[in-house]
C-alpha atoms as a PDB file:
ATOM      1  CA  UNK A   1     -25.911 143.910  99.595  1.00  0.00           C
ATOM      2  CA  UNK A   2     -23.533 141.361 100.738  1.00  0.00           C
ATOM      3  CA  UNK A   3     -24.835 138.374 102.043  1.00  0.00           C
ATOM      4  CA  UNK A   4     -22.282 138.480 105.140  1.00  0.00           C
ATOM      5  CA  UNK A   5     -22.659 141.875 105.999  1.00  0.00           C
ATOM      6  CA  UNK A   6     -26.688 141.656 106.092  1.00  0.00           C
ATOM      7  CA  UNK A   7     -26.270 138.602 108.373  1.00  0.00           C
ATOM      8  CA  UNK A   8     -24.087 140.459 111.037  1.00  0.00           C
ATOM      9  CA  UNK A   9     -26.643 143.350 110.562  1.00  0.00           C
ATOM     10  CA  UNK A  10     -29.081 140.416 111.619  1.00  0.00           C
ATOM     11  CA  UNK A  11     -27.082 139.777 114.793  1.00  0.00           C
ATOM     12  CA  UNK A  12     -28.539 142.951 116.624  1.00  0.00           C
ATOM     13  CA  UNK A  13     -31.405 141.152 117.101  1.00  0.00           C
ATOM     14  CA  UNK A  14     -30.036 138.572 120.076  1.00  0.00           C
ATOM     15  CA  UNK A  15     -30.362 142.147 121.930  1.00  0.00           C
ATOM     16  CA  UNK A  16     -33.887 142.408 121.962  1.00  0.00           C
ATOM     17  CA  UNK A  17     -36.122 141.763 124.948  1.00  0.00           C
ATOM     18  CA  UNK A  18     -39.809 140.786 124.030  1.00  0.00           C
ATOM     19  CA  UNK A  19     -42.314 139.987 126.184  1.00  0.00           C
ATOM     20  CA  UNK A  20     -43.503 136.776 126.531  1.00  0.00           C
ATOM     21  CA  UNK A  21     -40.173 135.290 125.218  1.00  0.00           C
ATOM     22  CA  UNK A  22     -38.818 132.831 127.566  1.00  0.00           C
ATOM     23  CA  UNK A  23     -34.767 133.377 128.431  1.00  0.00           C
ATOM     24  CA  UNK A  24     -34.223 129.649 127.144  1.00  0.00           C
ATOM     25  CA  UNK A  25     -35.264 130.336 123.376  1.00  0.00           C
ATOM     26  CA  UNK A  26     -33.735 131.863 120.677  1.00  0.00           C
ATOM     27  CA  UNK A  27     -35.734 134.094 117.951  1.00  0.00           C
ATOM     28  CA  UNK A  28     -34.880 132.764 114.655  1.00  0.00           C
ATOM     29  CA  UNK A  29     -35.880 135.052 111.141  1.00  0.00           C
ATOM     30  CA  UNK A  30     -38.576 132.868 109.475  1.00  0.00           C
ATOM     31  CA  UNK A  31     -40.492 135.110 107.083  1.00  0.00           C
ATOM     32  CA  UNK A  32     -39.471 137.969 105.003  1.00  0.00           C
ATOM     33  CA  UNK A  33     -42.174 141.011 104.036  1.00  0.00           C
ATOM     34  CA  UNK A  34     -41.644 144.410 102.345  1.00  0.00           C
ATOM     35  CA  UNK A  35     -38.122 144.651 101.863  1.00  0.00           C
ATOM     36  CA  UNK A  36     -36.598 147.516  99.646  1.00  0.00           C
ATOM     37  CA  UNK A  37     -33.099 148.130  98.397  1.00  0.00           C
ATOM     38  CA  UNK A  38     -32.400 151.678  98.406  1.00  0.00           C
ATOM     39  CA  UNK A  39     -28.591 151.950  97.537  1.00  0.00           C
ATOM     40  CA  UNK A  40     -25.888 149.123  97.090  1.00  0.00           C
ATOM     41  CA  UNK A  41     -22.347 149.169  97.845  1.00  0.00           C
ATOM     42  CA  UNK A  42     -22.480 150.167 101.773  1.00  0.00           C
ATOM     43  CA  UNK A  43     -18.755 148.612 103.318  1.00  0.00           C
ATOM     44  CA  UNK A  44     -20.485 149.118 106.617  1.00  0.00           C
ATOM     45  CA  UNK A  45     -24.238 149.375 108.053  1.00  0.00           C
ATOM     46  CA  UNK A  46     -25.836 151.354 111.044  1.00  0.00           C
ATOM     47  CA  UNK A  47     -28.905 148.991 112.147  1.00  0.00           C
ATOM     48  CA  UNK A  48     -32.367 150.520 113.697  1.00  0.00           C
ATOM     49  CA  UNK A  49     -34.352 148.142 115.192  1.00  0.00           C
ATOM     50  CA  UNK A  50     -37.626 147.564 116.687  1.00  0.00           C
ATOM     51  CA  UNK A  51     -39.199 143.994 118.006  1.00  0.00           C
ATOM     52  CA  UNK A  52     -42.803 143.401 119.486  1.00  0.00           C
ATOM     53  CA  UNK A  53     -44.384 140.022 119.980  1.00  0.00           C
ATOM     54  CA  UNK A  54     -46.966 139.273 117.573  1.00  0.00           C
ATOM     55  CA  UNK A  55     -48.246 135.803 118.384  1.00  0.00           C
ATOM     56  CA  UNK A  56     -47.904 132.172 120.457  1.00  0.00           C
ATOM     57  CA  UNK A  57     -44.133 132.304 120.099  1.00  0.00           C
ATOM     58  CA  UNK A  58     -43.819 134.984 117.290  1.00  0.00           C
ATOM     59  CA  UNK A  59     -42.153 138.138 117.041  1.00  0.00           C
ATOM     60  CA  UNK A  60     -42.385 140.698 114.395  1.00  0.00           C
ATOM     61  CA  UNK A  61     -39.174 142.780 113.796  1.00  0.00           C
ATOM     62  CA  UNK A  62     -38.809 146.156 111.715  1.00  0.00           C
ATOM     63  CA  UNK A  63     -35.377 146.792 110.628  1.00  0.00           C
ATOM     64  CA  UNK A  64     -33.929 150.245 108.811  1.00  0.00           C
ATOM     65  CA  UNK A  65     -30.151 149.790 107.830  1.00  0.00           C
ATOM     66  CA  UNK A  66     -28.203 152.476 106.913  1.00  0.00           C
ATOM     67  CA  UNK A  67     -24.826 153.326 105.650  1.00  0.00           C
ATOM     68  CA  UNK A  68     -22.028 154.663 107.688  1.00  0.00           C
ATOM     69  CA  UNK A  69     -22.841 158.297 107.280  1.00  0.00           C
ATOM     70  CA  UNK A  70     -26.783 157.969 107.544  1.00  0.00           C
ATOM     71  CA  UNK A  71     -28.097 157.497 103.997  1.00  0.00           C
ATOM     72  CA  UNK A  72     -30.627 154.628 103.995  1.00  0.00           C
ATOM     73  CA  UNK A  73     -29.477 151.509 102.577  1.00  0.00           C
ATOM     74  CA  UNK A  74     -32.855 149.231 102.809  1.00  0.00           C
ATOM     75  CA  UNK A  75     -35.840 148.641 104.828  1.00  0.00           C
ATOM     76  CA  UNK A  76     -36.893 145.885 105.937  1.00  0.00           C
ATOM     77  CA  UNK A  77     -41.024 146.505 106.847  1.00  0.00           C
ATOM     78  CA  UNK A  78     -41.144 143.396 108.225  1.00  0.00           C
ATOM     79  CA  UNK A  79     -39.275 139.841 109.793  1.00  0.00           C
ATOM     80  CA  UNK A  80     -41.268 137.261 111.484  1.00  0.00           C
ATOM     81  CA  UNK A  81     -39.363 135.849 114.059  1.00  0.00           C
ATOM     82  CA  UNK A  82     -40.142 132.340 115.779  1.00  0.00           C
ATOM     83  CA  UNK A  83     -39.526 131.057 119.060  1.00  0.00           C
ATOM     84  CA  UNK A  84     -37.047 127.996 119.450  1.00  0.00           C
ATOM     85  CA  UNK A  85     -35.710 126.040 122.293  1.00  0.00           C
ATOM     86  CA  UNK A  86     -32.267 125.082 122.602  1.00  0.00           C
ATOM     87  CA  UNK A  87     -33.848 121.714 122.901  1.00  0.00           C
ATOM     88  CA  UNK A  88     -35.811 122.179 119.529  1.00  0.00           C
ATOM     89  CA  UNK A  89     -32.258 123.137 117.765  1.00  0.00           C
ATOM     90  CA  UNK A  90     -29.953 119.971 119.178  1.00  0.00           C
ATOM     91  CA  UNK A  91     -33.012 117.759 117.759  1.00  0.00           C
ATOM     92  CA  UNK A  92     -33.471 119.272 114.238  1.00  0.00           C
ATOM     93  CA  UNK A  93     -29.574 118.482 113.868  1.00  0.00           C
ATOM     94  CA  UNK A  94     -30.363 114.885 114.617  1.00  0.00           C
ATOM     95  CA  UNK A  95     -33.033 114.749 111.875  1.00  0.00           C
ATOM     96  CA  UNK A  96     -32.369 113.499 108.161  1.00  0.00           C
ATOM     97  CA  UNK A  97     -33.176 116.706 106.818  1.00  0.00           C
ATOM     98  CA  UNK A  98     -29.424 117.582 107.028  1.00  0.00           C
ATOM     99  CA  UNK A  99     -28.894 115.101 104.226  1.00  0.00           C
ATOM    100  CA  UNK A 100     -30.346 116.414 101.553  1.00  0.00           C
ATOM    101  CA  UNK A 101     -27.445 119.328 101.781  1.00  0.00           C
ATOM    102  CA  UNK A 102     -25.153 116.605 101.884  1.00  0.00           C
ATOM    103  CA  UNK A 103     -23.037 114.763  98.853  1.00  0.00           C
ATOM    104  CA  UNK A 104     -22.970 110.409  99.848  1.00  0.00           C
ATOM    105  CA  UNK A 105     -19.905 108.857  97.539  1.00  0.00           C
ATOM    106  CA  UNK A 106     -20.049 105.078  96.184  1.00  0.00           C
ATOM    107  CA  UNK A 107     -18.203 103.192  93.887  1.00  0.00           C
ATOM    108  CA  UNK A 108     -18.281 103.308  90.159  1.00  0.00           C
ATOM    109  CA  UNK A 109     -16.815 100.710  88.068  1.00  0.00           C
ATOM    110  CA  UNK A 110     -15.158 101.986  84.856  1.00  0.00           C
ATOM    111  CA  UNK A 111     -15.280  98.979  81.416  1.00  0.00           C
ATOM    112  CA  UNK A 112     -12.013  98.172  80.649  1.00  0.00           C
ATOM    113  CA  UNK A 113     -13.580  96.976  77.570  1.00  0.00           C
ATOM    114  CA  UNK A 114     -12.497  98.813  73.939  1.00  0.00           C
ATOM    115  CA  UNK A 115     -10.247 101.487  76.019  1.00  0.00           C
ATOM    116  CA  UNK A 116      -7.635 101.879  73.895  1.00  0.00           C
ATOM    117  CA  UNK A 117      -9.468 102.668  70.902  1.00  0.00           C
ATOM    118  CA  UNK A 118     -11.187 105.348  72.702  1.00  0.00           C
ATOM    119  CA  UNK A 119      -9.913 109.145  71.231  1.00  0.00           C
ATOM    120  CA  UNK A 120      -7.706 110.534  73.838  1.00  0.00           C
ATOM    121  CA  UNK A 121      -8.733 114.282  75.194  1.00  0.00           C
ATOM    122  CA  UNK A 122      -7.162 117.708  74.243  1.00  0.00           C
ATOM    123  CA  UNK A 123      -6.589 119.280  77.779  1.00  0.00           C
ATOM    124  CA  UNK A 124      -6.960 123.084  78.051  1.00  0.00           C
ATOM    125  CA  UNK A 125      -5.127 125.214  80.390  1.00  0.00           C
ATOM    126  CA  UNK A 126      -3.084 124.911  83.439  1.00  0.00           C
ATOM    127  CA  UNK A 127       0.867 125.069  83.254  1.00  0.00           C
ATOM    128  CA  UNK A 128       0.889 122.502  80.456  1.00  0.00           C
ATOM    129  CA  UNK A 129       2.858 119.868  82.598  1.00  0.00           C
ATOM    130  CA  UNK A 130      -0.223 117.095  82.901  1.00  0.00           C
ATOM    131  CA  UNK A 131      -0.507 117.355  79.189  1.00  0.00           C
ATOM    132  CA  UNK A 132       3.122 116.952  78.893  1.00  0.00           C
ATOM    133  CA  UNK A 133       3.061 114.154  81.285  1.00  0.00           C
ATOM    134  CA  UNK A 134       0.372 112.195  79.393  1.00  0.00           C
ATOM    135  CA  UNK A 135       1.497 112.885  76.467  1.00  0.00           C
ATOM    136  CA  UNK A 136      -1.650 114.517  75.107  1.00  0.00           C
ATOM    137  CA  UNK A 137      -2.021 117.194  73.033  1.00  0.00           C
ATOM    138  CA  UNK A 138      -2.286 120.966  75.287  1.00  0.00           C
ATOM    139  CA  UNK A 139      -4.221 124.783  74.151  1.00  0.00           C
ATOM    140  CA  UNK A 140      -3.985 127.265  76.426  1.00  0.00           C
ATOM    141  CA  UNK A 141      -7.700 127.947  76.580  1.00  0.00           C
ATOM    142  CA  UNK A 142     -11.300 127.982  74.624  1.00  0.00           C
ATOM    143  CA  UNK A 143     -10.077 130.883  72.508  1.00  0.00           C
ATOM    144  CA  UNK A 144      -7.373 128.686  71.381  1.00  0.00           C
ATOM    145  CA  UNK A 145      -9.636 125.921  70.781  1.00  0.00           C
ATOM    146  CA  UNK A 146     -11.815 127.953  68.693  1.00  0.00           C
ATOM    147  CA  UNK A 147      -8.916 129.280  66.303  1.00  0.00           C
ATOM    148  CA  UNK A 148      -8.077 125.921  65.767  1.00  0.00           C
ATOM    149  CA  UNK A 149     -11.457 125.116  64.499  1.00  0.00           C
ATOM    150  CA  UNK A 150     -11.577 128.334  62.556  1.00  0.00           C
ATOM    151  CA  UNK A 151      -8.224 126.969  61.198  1.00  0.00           C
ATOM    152  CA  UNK A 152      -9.929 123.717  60.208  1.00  0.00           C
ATOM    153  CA  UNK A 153      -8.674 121.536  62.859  1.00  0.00           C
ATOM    154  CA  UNK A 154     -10.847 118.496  64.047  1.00  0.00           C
ATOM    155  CA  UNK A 155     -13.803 119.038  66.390  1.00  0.00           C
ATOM    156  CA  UNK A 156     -12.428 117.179  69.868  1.00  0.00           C
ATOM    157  CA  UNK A 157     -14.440 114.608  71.294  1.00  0.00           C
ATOM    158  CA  UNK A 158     -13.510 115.768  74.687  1.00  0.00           C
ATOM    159  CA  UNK A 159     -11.759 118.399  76.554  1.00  0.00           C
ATOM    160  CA  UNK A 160     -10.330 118.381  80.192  1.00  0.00           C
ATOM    161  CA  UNK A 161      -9.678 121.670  81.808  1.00  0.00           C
ATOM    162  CA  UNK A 162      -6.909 121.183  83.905  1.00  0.00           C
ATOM    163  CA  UNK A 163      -7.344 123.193  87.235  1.00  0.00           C
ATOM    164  CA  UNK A 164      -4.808 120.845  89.633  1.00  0.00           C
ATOM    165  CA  UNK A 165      -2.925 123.229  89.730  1.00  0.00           C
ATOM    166  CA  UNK A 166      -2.762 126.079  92.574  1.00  0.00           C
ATOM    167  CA  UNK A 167      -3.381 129.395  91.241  1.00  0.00           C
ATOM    168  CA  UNK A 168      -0.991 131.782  92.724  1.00  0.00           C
ATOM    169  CA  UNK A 169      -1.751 134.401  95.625  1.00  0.00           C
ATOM    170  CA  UNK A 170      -3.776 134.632  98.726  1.00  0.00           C
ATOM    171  CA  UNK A 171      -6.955 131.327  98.893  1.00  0.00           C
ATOM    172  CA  UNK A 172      -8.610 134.577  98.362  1.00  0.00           C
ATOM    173  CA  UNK A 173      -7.137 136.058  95.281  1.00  0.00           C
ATOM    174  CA  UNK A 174      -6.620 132.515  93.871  1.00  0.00           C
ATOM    175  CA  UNK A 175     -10.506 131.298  94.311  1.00  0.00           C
ATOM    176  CA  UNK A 176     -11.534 134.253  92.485  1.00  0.00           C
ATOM    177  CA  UNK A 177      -9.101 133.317  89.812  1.00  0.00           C
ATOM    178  CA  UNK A 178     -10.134 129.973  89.350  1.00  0.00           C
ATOM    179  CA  UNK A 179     -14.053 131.557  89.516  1.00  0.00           C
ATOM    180  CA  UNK A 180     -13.383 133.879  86.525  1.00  0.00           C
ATOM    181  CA  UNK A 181     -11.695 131.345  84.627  1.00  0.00           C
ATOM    182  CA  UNK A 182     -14.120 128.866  84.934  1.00  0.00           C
ATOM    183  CA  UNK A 183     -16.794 131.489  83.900  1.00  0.00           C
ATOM    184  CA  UNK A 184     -14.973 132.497  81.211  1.00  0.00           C
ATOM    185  CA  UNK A 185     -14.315 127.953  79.790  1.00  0.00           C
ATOM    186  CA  UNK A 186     -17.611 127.751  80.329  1.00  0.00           C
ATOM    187  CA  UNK A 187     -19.340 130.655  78.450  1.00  0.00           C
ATOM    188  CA  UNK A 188     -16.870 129.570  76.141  1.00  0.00           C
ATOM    189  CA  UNK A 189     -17.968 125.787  75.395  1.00  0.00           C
ATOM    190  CA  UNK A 190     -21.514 126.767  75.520  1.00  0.00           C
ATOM    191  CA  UNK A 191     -21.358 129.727  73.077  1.00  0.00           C
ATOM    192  CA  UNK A 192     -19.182 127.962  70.758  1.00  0.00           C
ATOM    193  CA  UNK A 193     -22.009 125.660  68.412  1.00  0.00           C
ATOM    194  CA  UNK A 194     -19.036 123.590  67.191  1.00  0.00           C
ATOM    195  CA  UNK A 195     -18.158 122.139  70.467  1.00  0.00           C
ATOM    196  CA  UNK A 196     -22.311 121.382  71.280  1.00  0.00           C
ATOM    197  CA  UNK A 197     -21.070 117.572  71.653  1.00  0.00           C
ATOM    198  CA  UNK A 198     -18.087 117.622  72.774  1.00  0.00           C
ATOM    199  CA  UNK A 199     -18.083 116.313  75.980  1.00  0.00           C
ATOM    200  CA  UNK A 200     -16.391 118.345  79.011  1.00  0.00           C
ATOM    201  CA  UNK A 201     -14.628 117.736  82.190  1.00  0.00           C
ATOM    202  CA  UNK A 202     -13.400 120.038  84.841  1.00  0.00           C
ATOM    203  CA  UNK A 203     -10.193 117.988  86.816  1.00  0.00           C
ATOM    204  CA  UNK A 204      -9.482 119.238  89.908  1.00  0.00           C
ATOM    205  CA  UNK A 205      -7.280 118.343  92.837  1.00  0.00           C
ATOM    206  CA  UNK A 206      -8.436 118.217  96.562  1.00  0.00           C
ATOM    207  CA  UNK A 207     -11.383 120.795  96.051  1.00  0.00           C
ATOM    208  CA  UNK A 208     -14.063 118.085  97.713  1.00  0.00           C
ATOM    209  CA  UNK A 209     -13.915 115.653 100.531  1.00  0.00           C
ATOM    210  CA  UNK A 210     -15.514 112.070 100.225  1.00  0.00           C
ATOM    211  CA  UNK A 211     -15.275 111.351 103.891  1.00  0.00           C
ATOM    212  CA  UNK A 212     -15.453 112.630 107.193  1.00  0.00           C
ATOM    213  CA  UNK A 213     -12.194 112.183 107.311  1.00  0.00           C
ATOM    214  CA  UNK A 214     -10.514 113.202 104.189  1.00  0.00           C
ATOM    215  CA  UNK A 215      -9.697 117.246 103.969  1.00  0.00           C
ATOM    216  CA  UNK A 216     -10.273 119.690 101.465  1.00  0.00           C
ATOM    217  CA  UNK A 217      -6.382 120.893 100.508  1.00  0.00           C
ATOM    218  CA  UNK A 218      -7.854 122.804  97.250  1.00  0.00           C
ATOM    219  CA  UNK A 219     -10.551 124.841  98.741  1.00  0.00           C
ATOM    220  CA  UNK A 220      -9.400 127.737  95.862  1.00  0.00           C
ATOM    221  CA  UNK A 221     -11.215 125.709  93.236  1.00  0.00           C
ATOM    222  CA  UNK A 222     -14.164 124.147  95.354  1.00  0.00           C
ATOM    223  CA  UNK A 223     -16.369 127.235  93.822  1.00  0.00           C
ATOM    224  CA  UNK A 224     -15.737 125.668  90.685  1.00  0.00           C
ATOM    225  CA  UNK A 225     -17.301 122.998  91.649  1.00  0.00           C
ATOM    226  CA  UNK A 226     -20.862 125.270  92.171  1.00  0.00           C
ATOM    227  CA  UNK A 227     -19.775 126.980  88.993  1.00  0.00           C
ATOM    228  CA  UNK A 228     -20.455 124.124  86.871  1.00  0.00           C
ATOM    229  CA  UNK A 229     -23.213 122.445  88.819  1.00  0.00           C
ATOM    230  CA  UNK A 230     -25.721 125.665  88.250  1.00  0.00           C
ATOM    231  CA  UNK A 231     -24.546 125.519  84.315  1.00  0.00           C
ATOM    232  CA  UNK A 232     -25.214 121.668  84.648  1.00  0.00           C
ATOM    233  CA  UNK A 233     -28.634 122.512  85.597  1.00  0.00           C
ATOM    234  CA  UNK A 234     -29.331 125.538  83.273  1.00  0.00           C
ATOM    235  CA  UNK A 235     -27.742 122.898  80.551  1.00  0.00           C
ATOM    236  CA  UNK A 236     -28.933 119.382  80.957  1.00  0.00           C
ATOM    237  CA  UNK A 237     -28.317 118.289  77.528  1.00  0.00           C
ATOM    238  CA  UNK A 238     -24.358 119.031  77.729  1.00  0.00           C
ATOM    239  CA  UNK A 239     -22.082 116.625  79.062  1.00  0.00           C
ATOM    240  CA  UNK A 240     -20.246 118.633  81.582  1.00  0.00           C
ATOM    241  CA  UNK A 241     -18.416 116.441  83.939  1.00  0.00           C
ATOM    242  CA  UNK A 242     -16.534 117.404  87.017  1.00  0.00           C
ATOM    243  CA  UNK A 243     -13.547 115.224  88.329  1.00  0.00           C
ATOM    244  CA  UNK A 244     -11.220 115.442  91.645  1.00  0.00           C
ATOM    245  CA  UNK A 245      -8.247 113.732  92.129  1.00  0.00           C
ATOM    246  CA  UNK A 246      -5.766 112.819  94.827  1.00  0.00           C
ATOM    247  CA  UNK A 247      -2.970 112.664  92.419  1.00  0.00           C
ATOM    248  CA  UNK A 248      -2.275 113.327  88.968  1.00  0.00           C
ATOM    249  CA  UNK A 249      -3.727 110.482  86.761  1.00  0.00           C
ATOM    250  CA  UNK A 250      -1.102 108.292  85.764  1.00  0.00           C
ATOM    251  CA  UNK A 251      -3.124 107.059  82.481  1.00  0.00           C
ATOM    252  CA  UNK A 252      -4.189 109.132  79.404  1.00  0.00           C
ATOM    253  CA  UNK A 253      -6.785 106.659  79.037  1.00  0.00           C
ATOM    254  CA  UNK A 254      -8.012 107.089  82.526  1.00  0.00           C
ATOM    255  CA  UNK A 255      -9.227 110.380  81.537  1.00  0.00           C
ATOM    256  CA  UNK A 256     -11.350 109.001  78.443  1.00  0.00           C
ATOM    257  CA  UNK A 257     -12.738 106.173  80.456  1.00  0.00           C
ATOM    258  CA  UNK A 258     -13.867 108.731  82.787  1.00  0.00           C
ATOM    259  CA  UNK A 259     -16.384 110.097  80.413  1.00  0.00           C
ATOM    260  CA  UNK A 260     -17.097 107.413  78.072  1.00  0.00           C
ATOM    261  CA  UNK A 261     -18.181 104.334  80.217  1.00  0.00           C
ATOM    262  CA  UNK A 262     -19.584 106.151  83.134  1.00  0.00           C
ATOM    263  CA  UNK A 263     -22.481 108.647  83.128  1.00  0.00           C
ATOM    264  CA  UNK A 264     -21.549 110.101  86.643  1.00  0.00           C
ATOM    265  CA  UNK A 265     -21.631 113.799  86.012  1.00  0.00           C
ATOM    266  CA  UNK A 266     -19.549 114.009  89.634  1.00  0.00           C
ATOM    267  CA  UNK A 267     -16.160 111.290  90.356  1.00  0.00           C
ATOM    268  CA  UNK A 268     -13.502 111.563  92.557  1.00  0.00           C
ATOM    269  CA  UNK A 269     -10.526 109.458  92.155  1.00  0.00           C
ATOM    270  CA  UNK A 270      -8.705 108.037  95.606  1.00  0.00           C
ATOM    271  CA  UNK A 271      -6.037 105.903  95.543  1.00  0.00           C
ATOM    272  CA  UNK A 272      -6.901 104.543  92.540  1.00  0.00           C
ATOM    273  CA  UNK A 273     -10.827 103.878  93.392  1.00  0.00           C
ATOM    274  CA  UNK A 274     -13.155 105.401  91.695  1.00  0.00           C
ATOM    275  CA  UNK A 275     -16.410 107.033  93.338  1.00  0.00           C
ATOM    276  CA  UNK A 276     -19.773 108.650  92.089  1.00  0.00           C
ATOM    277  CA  UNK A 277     -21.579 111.708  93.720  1.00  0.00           C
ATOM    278  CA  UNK A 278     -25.144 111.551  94.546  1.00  0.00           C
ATOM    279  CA  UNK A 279     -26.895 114.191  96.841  1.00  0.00           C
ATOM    280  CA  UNK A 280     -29.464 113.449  99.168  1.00  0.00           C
ATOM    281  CA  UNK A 281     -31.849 115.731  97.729  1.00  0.00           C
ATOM    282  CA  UNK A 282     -31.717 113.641  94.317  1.00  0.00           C
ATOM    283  CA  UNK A 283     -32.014 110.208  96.800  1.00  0.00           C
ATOM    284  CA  UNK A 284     -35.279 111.741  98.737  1.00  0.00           C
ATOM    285  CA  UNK A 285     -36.831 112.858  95.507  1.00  0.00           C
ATOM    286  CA  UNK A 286     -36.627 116.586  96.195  1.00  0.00           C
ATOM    287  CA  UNK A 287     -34.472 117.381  93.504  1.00  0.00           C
END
């Protein structure tokens, strides 16, 4: 069931009057029990509801969701509810627990030591124009990469998927296509034994913000982002780097210094500074 669709089913709930429920609180879903999937693929859901206080500031709700002609979609035997105050709300959003959802950026120094003798990447899709611009050698994608090693071509120390550019279509249609082919780079690198350590970076432009104040113009490949931060974590022993940009770099080397002097698995490049991501949760110790 899609996420969205069971939270508007959700929304039916504001309706209920319970007993004992004060007019200035909200009931907020707090515990899940007994909940059954009966059929998938519903574009639209009729909600029954029923809602009884079961405690000091508690509410149990029973929920039975159907499809637009009738046919049961899921049950849900059972959703503790719990009492908050508007009060309560405005002063959890003043806590620190909103940080550890939250990326902090700070500077990272790159060596300028030995750059020029570093190997220079082999960047893999995109229109072919920052390879052309760098002067660095272009495939069109992992398949290509692979029938050059079948070929006997040299392994490549590192490749840069180039996703600066907008994919074309609706922010819809083009943040699926930037999903699916980042799915399909990285199952890929990581089913290809040849490339085990190679090390890998994702370049993308205007797909994170680093300030309060700085937008988001690539939102289309901000999934990506997620994309390679759950294979990150299924992978720890690949070096699978993720870079945003402002502006096309200017420097092939750039690129190479990226990955070989810094251990940052997360940089963003602005106006020529370089930053490093670290998430609260990895700060606290929660992660």
């Amino acid at each position: 069931m899609h996420p969205a669709l069971l939270d508007a089913a959700l929304h039916v709930l504001t309706l209920a009057q319970v007993e004992g429920i004060s007019d200035g609180s909200v009931l907020l879903p707090f515990e899940w029990s007994d909940v059954s999937l009966v059929a998938t693929g519903a574009q639209e859901l009729r909600v029954c509801a029923s809602v009884e206080r079961s405690g000091e500031g508690e509410a149990l709700a029973v929920l039975q969701l159907a499809d637009g002609n009738g046919r049961a979609v899921a049950r849900l035997g059972g959703l503790r509810l719990r009492e908050a105050s508007d009060a309560q709300i405005r002063e959890a959003s003043r806590t620190e627990t909103q940080h550890l959802y939250r990326l902090d950026w700070r500077p990272v120094g790159l060596s300028e030591g030995g750059a020029p003798a570093l190997a220079l990447p082999l960047i893999v899709g995109g229109d072919g124009e920052l390879a052309k611009h760098l002067g660095l050698d272009h495939a069109d994608s992992v398949a290509a990469v692979v029938a050059r090693l079948d070929e006997g071509g040299a392994i490549p120390s590192q490749l840069v998927f180039d996703h600066l550019s907008e994919p074309a279509g609706h922010v819809l249609a083009a943040t699926h296509a930037t999903a699916e082919r980042g799915l399909a780079e990285l199952q890929g690198i990581l089913g290809e034994a040849r490339l085990n350590e190679t090390a890998v970076m994702w370049l993308t432009q205007g797909a994170v913000a680093t300030g309060p104040d700085e937008g988001a113009s690539g939102l289309s490949r901000a999934p990506l982002w997620g994309l390679v931060r759950s294979a990150r974590a299924e992978h720890p022993d690949r070096r699978l780097q993720l870079v945003d940009v402002d502006a096309p770099p200017a420097d092939a080397s750039l690129l190479s210094r990226l990955t070989s002097t810094t251990s940052e698995p997360e940089l963003a490049l602005r106006h020529g500074a370089v930053s490093g991501a670290t998430a609260g949760a990895r700060r606290s110790g929660c992660g």
